[in-house]
C-alpha atoms as a PDB file:
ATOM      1  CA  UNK A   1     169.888  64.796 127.470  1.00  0.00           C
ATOM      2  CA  UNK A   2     167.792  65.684 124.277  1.00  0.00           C
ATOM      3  CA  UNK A   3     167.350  69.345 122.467  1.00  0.00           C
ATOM      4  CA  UNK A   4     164.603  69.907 120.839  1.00  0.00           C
ATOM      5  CA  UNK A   5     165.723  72.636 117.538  1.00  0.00           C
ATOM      6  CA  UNK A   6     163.187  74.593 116.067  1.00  0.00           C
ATOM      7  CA  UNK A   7     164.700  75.638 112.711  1.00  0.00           C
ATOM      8  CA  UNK A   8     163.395  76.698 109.096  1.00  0.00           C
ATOM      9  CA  UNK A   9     163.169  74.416 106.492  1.00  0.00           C
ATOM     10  CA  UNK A  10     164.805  76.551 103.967  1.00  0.00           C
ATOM     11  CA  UNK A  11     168.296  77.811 104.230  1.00  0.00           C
ATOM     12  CA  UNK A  12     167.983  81.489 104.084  1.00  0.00           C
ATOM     13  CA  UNK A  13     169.965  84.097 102.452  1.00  0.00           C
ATOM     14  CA  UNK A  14     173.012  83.906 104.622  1.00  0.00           C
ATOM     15  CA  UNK A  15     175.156  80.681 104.052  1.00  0.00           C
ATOM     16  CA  UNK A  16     175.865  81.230 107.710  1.00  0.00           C
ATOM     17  CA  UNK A  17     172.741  80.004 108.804  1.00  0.00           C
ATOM     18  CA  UNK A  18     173.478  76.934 107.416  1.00  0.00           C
ATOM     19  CA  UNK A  19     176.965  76.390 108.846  1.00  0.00           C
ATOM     20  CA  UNK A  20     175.303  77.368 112.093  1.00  0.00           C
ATOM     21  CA  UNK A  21     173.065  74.521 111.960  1.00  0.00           C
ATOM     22  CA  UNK A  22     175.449  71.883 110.889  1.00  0.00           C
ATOM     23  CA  UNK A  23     177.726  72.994 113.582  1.00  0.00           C
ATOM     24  CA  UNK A  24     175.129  72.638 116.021  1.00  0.00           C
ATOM     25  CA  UNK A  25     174.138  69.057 114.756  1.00  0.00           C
ATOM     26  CA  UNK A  26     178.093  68.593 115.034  1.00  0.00           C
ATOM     27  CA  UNK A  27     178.313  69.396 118.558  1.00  0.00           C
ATOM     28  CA  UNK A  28     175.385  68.078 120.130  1.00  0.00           C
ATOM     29  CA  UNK A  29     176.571  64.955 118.737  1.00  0.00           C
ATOM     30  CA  UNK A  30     179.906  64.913 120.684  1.00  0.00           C
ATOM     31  CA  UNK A  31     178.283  66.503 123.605  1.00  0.00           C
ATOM     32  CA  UNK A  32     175.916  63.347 124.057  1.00  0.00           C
ATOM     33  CA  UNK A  33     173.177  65.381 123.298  1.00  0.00           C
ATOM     34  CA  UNK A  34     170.432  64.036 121.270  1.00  0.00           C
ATOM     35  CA  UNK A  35     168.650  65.886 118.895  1.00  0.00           C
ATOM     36  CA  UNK A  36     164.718  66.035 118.510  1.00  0.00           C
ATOM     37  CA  UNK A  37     163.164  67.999 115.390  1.00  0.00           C
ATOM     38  CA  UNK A  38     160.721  68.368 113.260  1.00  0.00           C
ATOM     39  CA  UNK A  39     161.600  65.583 111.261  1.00  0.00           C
ATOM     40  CA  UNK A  40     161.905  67.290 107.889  1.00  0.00           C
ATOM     41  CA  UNK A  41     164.911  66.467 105.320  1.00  0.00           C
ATOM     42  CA  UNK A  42     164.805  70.393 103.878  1.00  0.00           C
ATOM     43  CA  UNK A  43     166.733  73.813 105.215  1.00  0.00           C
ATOM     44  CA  UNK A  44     168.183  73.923 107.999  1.00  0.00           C
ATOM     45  CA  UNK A  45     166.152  71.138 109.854  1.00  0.00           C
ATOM     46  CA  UNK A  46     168.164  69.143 107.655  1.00  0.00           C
ATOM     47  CA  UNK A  47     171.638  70.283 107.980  1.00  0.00           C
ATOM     48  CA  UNK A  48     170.954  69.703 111.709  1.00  0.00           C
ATOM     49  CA  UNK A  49     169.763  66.153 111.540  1.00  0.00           C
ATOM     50  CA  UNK A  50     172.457  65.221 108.836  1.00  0.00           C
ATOM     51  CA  UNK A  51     175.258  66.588 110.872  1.00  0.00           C
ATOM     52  CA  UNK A  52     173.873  64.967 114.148  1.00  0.00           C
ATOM     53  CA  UNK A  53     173.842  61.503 112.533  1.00  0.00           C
ATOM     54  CA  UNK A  54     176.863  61.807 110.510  1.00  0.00           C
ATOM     55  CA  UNK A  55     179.151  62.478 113.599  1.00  0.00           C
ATOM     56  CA  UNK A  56     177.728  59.752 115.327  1.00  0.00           C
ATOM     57  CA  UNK A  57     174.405  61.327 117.240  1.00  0.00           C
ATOM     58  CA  UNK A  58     171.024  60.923 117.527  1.00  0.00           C
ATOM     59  CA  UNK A  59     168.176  62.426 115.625  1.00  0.00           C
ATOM     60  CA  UNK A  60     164.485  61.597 116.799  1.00  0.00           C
ATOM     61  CA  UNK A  61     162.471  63.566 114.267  1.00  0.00           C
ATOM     62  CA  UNK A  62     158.761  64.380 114.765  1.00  0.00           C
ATOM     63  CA  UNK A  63     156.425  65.137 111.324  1.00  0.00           C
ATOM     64  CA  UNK A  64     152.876  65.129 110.391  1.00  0.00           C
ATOM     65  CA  UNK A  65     151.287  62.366 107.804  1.00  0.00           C
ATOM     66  CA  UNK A  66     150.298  65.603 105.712  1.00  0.00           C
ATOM     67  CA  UNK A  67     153.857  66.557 105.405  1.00  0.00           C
ATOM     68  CA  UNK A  68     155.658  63.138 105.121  1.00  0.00           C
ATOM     69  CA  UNK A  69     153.079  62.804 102.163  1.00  0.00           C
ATOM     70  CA  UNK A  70     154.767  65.603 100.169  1.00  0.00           C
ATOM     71  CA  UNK A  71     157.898  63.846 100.778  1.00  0.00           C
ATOM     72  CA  UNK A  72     160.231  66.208 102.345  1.00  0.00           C
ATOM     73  CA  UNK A  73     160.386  63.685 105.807  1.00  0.00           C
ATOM     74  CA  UNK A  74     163.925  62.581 106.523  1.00  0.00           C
ATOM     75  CA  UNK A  75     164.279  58.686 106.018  1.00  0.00           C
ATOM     76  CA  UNK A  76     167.953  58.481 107.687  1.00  0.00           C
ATOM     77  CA  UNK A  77     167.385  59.578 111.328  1.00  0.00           C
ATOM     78  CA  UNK A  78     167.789  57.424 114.572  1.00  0.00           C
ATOM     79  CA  UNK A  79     163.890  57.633 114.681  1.00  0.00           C
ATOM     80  CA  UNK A  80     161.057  59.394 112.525  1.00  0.00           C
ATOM     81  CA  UNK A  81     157.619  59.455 114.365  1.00  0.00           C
ATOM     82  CA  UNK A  82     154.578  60.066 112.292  1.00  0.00           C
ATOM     83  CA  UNK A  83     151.549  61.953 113.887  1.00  0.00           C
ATOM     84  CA  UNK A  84     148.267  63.150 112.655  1.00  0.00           C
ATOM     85  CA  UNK A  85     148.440  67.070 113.510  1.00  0.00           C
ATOM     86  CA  UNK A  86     151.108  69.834 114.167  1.00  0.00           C
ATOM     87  CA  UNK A  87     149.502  69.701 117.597  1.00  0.00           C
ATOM     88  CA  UNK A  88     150.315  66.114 118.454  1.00  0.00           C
ATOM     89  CA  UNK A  89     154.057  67.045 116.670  1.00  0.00           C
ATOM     90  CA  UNK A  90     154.267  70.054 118.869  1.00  0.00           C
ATOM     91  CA  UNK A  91     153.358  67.834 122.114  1.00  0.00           C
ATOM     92  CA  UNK A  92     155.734  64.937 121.178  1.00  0.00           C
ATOM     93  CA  UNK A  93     158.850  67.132 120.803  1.00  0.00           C
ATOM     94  CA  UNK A  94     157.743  68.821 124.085  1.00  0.00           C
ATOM     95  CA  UNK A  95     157.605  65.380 125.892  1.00  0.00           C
ATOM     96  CA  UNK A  96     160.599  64.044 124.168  1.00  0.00           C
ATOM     97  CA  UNK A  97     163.326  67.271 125.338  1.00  0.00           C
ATOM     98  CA  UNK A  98     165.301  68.793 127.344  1.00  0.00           C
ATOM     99  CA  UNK A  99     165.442  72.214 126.722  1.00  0.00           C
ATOM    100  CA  UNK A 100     164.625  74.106 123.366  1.00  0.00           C
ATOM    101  CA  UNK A 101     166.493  76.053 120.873  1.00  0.00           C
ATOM    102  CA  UNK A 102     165.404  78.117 117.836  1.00  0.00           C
ATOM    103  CA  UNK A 103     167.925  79.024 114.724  1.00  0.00           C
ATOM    104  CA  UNK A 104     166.895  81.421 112.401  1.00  0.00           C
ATOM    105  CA  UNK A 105     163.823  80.037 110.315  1.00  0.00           C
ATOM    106  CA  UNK A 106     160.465  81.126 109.843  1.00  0.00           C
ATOM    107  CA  UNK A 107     156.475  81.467 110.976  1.00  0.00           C
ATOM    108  CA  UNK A 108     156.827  78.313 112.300  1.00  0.00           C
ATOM    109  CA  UNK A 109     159.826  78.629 113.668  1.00  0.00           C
ATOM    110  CA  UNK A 110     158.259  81.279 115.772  1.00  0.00           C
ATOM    111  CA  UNK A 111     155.446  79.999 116.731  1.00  0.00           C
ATOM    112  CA  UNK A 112     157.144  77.410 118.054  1.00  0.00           C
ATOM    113  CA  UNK A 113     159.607  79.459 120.075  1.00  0.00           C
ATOM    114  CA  UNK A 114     156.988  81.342 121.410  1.00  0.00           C
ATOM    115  CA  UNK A 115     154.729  78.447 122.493  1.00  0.00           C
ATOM    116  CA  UNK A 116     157.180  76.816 124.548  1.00  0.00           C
ATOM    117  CA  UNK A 117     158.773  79.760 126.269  1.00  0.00           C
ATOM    118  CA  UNK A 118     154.619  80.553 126.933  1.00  0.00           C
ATOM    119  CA  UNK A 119     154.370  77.269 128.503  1.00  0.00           C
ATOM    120  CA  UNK A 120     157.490  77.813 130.615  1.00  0.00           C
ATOM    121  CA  UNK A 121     156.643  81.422 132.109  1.00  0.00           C
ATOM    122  CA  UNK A 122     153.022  79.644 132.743  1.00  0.00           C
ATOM    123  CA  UNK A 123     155.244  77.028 134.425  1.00  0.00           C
ATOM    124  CA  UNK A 124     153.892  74.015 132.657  1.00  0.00           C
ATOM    125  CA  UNK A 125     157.666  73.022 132.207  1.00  0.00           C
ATOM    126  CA  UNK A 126     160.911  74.210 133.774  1.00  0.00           C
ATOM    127  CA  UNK A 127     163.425  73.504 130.808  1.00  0.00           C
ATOM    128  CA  UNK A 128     165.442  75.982 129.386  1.00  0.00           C
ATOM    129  CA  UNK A 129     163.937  77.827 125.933  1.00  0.00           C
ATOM    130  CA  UNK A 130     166.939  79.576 123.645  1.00  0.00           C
ATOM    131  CA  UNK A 131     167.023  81.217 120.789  1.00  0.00           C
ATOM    132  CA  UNK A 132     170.547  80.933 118.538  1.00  0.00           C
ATOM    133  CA  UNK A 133     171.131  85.077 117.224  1.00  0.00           C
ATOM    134  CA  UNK A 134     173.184  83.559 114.270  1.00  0.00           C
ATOM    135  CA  UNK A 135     174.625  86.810 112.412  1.00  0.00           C
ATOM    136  CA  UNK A 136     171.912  89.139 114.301  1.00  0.00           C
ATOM    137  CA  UNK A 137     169.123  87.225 113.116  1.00  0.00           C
ATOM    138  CA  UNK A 138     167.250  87.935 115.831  1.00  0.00           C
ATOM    139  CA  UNK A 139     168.529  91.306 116.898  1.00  0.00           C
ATOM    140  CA  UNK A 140     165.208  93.262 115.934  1.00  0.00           C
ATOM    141  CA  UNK A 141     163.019  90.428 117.800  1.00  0.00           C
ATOM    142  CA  UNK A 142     164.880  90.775 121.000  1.00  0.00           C
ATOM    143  CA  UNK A 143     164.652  94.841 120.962  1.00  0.00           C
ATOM    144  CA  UNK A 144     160.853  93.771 120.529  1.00  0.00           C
ATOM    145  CA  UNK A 145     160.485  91.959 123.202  1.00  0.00           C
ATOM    146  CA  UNK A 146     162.632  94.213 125.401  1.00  0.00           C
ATOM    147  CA  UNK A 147     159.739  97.359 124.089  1.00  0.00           C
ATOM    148  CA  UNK A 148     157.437  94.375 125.652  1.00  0.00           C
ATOM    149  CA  UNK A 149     158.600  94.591 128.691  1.00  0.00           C
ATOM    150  CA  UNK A 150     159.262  98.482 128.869  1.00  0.00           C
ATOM    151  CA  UNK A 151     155.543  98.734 127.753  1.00  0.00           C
ATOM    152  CA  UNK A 152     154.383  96.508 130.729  1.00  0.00           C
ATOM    153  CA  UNK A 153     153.011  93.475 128.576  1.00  0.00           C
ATOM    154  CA  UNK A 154     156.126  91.004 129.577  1.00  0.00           C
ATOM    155  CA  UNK A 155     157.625  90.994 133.085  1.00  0.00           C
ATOM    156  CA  UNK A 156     161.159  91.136 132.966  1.00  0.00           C
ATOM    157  CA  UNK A 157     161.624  88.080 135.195  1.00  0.00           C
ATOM    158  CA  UNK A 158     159.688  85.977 131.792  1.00  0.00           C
ATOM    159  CA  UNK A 159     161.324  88.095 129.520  1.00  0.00           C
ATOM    160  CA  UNK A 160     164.990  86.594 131.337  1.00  0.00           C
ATOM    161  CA  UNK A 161     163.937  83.013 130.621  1.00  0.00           C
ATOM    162  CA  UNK A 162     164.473  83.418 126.726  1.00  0.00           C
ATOM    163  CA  UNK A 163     168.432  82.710 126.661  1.00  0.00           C
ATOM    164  CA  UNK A 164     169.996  84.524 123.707  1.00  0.00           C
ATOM    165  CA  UNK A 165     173.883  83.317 122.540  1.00  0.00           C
ATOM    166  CA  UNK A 166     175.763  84.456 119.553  1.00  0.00           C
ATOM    167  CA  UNK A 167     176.877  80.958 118.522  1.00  0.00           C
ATOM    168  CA  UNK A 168     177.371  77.131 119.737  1.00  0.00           C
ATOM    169  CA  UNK A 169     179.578  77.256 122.416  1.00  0.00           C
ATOM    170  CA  UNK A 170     177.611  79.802 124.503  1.00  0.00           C
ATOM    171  CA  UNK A 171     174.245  78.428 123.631  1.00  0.00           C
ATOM    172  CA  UNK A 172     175.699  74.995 124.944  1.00  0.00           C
ATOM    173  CA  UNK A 173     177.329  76.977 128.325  1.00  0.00           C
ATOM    174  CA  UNK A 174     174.019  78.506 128.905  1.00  0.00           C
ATOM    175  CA  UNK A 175     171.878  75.398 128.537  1.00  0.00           C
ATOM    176  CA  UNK A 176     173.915  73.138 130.613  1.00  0.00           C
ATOM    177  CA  UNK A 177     174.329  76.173 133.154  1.00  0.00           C
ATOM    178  CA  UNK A 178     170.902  76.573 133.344  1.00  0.00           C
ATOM    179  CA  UNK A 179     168.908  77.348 136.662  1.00  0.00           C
ATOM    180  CA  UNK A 180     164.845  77.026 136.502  1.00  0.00           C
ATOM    181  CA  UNK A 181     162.963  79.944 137.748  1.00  0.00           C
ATOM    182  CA  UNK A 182     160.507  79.698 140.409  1.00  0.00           C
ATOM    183  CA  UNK A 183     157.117  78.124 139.406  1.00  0.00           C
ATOM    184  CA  UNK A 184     154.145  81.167 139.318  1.00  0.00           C
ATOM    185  CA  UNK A 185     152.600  82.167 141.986  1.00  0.00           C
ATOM    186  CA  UNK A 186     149.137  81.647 140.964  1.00  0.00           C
ATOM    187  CA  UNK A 187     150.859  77.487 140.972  1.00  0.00           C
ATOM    188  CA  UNK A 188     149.498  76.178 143.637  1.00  0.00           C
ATOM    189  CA  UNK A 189     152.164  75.194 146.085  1.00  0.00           C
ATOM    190  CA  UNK A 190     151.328  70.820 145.977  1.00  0.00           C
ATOM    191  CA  UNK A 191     152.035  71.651 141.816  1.00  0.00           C
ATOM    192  CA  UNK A 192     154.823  72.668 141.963  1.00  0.00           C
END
């Protein structure tokens, strides 16, 4: 089993978000869980892949040329691939996981998050998309997307797909406990 973590490449203003990530690195190591990333040596993508690799785990990072040429790629991972676009990155990491889980981190971070729990409710993949609330981090996102789906613009059977845990061990319980919704009903039933 692989998770993919989308995570910021800075560290934030909380040291917590830090010790989150290396804990995480920690334990998907001596869970057998390999890690795929964005391939990056910076932040919190690379207390993740450090802490993955120093207790013994694997780290498949994914980064484009463009960034690898203003050296912030990670050289000491189980694998770095190198692709032309943040499409083709975004695609790799996809094809590469398991499930999907975002710590606190940026616009890409984001976007990222929401792409793949998009492609999920669309049923293009039935893996399980989390989010990490390290410290709250995401408590005003989640009362978003809650007024989303009190507004009528996200079901509440899509808006259940996102798992939320407060820290490691219940992200890891949830993941490994996870059930797949039903594909869409606009699937076609020979797709599905």
């Amino acid at each position: 089993m692989r998770l993919c973590v989308f995570c910021g490449a800075h560290n934030g203003s909380e040291p917590l978000y830090k010790h989150s990530a290396t804990v995480l690195g920690q334990r998907l190591a001596s869970e057998g869980i390999g890690l795929v990333y964005g391939g990056g040596k910076l932040g919190l993508m690379g207390a993740v892949a450090d802490a993955a690799m120093a207790s013994g785990g694997e780290a498949i990072g994914v980064i484009p040329q463009a960034l690898v040429d203003y050296e912030i790629a990670h050289q000491d991972l189980t694998e770095l691939r190198i692709v032309d676009s943040m499409h083709e990155r975004k695609s790799q990491m996809a094809d590469l996981s398991d499930g999907f889980v975002a710590l606190p981190g940026g616009l890409g971070t984001l976007e990222e998050l929401f792409e793949i729990w998009t492609s999920s409710q669309l049923g293009y993949h039935r893996k399980p998309v989390a989010m990490m609330n390290v410290g709250g981090f995401f408590d005003e996102l989640i009362q978003f997307l809650d007024t989303l789906v009190e507004r009528g613009f996200v079901r509440p059977e899509n808006r259940a797909m996102l798992i939320v845990a407060a820290d490691t061990d219940e992200l890891i319980g949830k993941i490994r406990n996870y059930s797949p919704p039903k594909p869409p009903q606009w699937i076609r039933a020979s797709e599905r």
